[in-house]
PDB file of N, CA and C in Angstrom:
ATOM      1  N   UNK A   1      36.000  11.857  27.951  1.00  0.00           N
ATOM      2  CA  UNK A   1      36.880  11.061  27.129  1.00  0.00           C
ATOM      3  C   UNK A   1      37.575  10.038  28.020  1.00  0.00           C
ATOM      4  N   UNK A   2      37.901   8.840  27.423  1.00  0.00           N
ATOM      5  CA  UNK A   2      38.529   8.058  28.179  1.00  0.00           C
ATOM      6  C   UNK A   2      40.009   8.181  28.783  1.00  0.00           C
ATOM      7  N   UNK A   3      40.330   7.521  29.453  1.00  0.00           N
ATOM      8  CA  UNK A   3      41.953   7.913  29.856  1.00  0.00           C
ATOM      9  C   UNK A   3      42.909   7.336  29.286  1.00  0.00           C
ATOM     10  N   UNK A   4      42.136   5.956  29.384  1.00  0.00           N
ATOM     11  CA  UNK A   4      43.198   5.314  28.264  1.00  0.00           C
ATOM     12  C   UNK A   4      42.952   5.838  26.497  1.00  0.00           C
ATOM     13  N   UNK A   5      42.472   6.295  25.872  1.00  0.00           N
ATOM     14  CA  UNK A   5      42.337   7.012  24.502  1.00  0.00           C
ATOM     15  C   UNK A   5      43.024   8.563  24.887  1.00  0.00           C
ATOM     16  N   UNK A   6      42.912   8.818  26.204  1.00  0.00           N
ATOM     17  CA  UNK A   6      43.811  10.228  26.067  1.00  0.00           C
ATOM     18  C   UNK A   6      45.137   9.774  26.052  1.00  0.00           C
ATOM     19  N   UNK A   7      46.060   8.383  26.664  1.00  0.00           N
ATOM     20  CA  UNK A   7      47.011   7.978  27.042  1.00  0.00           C
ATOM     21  C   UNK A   7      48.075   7.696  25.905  1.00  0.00           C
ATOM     22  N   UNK A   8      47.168   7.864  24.992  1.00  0.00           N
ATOM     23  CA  UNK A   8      47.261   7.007  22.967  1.00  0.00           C
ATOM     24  C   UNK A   8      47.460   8.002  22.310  1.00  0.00           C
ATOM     25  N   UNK A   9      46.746   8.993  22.527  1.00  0.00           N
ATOM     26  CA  UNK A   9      46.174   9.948  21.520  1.00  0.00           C
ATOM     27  C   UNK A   9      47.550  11.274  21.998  1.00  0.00           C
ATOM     28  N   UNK A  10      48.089  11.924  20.799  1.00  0.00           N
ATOM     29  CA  UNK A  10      49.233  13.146  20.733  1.00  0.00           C
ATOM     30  C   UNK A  10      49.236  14.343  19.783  1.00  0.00           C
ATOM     31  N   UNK A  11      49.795  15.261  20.245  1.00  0.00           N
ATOM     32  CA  UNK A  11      49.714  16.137  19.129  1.00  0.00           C
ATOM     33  C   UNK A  11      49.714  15.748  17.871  1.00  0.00           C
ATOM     34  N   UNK A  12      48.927  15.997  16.732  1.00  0.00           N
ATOM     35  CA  UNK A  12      49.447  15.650  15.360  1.00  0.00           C
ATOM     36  C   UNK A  12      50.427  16.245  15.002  1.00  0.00           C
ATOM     37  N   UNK A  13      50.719  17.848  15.481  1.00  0.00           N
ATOM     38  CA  UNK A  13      52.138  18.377  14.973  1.00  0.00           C
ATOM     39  C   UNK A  13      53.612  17.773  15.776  1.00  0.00           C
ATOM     40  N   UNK A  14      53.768  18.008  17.013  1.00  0.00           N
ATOM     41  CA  UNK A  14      54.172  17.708  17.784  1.00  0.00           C
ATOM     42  C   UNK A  14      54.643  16.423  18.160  1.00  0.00           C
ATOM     43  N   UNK A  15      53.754  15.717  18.242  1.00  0.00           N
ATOM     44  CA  UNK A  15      53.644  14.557  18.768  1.00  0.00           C
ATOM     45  C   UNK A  15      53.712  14.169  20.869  1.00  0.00           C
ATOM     46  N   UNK A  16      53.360  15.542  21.293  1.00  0.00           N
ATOM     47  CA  UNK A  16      53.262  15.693  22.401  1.00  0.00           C
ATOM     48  C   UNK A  16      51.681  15.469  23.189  1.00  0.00           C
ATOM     49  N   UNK A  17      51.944  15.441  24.450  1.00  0.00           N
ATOM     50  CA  UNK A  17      50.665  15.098  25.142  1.00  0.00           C
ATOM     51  C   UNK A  17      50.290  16.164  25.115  1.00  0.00           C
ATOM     52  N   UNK A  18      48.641  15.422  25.617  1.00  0.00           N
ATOM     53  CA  UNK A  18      47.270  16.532  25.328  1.00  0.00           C
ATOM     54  C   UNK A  18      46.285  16.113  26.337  1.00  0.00           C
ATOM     55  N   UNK A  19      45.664  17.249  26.991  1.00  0.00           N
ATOM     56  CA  UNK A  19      45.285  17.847  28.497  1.00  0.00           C
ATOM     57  C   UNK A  19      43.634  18.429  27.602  1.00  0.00           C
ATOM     58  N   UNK A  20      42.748  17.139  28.433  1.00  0.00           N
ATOM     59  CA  UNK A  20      41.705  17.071  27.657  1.00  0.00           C
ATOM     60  C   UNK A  20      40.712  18.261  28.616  1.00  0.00           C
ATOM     61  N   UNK A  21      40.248  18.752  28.117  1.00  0.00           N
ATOM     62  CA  UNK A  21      38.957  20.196  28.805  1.00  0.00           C
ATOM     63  C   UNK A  21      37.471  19.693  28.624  1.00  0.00           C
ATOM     64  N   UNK A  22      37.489  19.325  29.844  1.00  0.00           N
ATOM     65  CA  UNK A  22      36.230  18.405  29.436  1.00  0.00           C
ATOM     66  C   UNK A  22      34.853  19.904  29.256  1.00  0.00           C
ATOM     67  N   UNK A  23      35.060  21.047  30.028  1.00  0.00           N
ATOM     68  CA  UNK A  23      34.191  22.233  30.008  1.00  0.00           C
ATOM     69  C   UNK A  23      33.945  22.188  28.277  1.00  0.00           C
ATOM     70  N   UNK A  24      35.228  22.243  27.910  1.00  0.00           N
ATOM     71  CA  UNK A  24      34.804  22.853  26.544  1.00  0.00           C
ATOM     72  C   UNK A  24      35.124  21.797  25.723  1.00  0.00           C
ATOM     73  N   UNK A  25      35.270  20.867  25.878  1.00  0.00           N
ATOM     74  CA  UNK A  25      35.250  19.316  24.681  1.00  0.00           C
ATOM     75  C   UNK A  25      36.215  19.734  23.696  1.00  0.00           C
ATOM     76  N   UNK A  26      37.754  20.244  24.634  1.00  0.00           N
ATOM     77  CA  UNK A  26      38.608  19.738  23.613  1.00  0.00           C
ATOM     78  C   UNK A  26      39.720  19.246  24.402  1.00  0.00           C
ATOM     79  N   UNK A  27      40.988  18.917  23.247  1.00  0.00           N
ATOM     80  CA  UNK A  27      42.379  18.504  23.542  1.00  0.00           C
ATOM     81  C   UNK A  27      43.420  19.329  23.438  1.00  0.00           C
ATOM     82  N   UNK A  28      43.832  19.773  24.720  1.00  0.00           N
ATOM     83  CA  UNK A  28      44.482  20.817  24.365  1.00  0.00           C
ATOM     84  C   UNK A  28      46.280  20.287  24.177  1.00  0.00           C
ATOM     85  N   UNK A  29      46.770  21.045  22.913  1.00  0.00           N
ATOM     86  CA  UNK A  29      48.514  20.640  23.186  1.00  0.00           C
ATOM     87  C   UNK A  29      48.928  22.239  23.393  1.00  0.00           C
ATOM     88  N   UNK A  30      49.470  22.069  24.513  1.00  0.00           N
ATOM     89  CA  UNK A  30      50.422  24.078  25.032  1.00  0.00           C
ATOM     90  C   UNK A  30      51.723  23.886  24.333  1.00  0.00           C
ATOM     91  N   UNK A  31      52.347  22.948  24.573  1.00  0.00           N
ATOM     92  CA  UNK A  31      53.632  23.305  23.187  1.00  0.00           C
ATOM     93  C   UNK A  31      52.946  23.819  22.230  1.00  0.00           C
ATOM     94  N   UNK A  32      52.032  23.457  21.793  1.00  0.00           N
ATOM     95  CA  UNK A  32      51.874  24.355  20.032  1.00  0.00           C
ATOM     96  C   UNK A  32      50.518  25.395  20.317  1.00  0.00           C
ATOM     97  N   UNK A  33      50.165  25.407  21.299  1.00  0.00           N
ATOM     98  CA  UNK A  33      49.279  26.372  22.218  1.00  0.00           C
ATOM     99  C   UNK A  33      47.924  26.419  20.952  1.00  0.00           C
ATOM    100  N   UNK A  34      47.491  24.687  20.426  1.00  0.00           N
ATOM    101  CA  UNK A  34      46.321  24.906  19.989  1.00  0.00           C
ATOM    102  C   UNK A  34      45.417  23.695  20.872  1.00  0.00           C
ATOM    103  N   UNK A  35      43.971  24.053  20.233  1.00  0.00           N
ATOM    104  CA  UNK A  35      42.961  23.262  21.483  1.00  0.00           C
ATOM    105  C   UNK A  35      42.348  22.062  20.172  1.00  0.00           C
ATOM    106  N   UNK A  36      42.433  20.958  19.938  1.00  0.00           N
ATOM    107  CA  UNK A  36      41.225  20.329  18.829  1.00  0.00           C
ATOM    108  C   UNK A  36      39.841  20.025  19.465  1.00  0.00           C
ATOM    109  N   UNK A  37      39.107  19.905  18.844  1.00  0.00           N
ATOM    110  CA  UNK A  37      37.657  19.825  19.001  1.00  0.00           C
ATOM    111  C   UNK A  37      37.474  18.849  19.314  1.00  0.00           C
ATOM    112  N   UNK A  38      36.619  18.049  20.255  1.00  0.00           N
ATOM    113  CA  UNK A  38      35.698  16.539  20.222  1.00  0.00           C
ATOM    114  C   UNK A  38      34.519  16.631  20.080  1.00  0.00           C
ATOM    115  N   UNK A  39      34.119  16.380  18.881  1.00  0.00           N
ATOM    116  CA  UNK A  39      32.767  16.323  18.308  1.00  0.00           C
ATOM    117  C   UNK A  39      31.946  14.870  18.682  1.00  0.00           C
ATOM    118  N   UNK A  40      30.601  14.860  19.131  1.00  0.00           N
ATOM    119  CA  UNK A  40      30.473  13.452  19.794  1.00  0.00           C
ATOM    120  C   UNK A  40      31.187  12.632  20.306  1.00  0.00           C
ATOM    121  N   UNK A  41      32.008  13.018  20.795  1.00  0.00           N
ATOM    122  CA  UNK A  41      32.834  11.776  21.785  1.00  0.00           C
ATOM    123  C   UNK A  41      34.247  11.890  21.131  1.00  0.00           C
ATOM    124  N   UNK A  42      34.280  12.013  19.802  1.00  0.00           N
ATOM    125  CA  UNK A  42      35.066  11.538  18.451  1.00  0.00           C
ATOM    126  C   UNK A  42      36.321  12.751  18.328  1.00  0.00           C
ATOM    127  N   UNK A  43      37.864  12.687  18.730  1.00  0.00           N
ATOM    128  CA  UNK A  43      38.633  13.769  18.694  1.00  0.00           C
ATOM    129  C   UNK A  43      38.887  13.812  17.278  1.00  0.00           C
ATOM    130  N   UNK A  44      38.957  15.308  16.640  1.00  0.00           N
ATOM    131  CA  UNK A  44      38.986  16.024  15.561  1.00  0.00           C
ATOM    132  C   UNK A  44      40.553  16.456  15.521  1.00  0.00           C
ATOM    133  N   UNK A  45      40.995  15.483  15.169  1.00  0.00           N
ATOM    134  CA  UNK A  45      42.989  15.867  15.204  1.00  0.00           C
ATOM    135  C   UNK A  45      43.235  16.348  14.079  1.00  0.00           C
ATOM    136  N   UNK A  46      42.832  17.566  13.681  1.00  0.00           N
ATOM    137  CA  UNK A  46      43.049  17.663  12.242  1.00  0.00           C
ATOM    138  C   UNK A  46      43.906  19.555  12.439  1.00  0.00           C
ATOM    139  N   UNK A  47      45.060  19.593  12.246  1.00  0.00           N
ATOM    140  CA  UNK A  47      45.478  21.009  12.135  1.00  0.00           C
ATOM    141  C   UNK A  47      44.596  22.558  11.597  1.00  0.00           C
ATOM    142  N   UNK A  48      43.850  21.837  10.975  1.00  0.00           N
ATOM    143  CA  UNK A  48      42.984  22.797  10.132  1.00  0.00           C
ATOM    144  C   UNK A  48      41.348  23.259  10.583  1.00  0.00           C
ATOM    145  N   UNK A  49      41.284  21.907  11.864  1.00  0.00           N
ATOM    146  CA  UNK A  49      40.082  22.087  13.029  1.00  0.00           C
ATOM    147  C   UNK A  49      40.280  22.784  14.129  1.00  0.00           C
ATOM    148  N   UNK A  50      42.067  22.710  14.550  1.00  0.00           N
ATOM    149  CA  UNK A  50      42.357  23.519  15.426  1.00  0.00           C
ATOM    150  C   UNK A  50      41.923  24.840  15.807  1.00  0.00           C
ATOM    151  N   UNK A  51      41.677  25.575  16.929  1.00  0.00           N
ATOM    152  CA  UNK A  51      41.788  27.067  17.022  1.00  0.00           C
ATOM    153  C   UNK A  51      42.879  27.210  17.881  1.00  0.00           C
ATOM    154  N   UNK A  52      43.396  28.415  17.917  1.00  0.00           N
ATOM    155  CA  UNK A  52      44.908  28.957  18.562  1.00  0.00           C
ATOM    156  C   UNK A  52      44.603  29.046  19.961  1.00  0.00           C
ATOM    157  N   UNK A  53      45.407  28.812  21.196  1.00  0.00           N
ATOM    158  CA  UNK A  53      45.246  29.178  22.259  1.00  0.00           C
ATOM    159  C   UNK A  53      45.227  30.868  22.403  1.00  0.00           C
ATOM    160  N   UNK A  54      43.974  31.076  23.648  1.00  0.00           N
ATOM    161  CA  UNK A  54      44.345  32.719  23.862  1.00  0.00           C
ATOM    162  C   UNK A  54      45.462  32.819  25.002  1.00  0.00           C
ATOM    163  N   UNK A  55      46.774  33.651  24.207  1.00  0.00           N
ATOM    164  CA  UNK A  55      47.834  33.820  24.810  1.00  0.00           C
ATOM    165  C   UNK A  55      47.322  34.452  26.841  1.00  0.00           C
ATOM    166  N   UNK A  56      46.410  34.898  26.709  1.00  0.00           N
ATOM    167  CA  UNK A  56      46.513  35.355  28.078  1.00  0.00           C
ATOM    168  C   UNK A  56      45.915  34.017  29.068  1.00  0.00           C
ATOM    169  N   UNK A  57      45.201  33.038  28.936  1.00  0.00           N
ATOM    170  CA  UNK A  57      44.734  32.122  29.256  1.00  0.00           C
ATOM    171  C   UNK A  57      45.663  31.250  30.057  1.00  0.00           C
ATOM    172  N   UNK A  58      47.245  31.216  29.971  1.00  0.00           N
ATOM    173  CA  UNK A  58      48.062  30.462  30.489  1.00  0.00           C
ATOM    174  C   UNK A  58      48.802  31.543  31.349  1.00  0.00           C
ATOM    175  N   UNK A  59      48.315  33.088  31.622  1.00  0.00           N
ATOM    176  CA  UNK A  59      48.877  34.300  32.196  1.00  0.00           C
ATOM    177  C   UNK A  59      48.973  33.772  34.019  1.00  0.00           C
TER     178      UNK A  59
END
């Protein structure tokens, strides 16, 4: 993903920054400890695409 489109791009709940995983092609926001998807290139900011962070992952 680009840097400048990560630089733009924020939580939809939140409105906080997001710490892109390029391993697993998503955006992660840890305030709200969920990850969104990037499907072809294309970030999936949608609350309802989200999955929850696994609480032990930030241990």
């Amino acid at each position: 993903m680009e840097s400048r489109l990560l630089d733009i791009l924020v939580c939809p709940l939140c409105k906080g920054r997001l710490e892109s995983l390029r391993a697993d092609d998503e955006l992660v926001c840890h305030a709200d400890r969920l990850a969104f998807p990037v499907r072809d290139g294309i970030p999936v900011m949608l609350e309802s695409e989200a999955r929850p962070l696994d609480p032990v992952a930030d241990a």
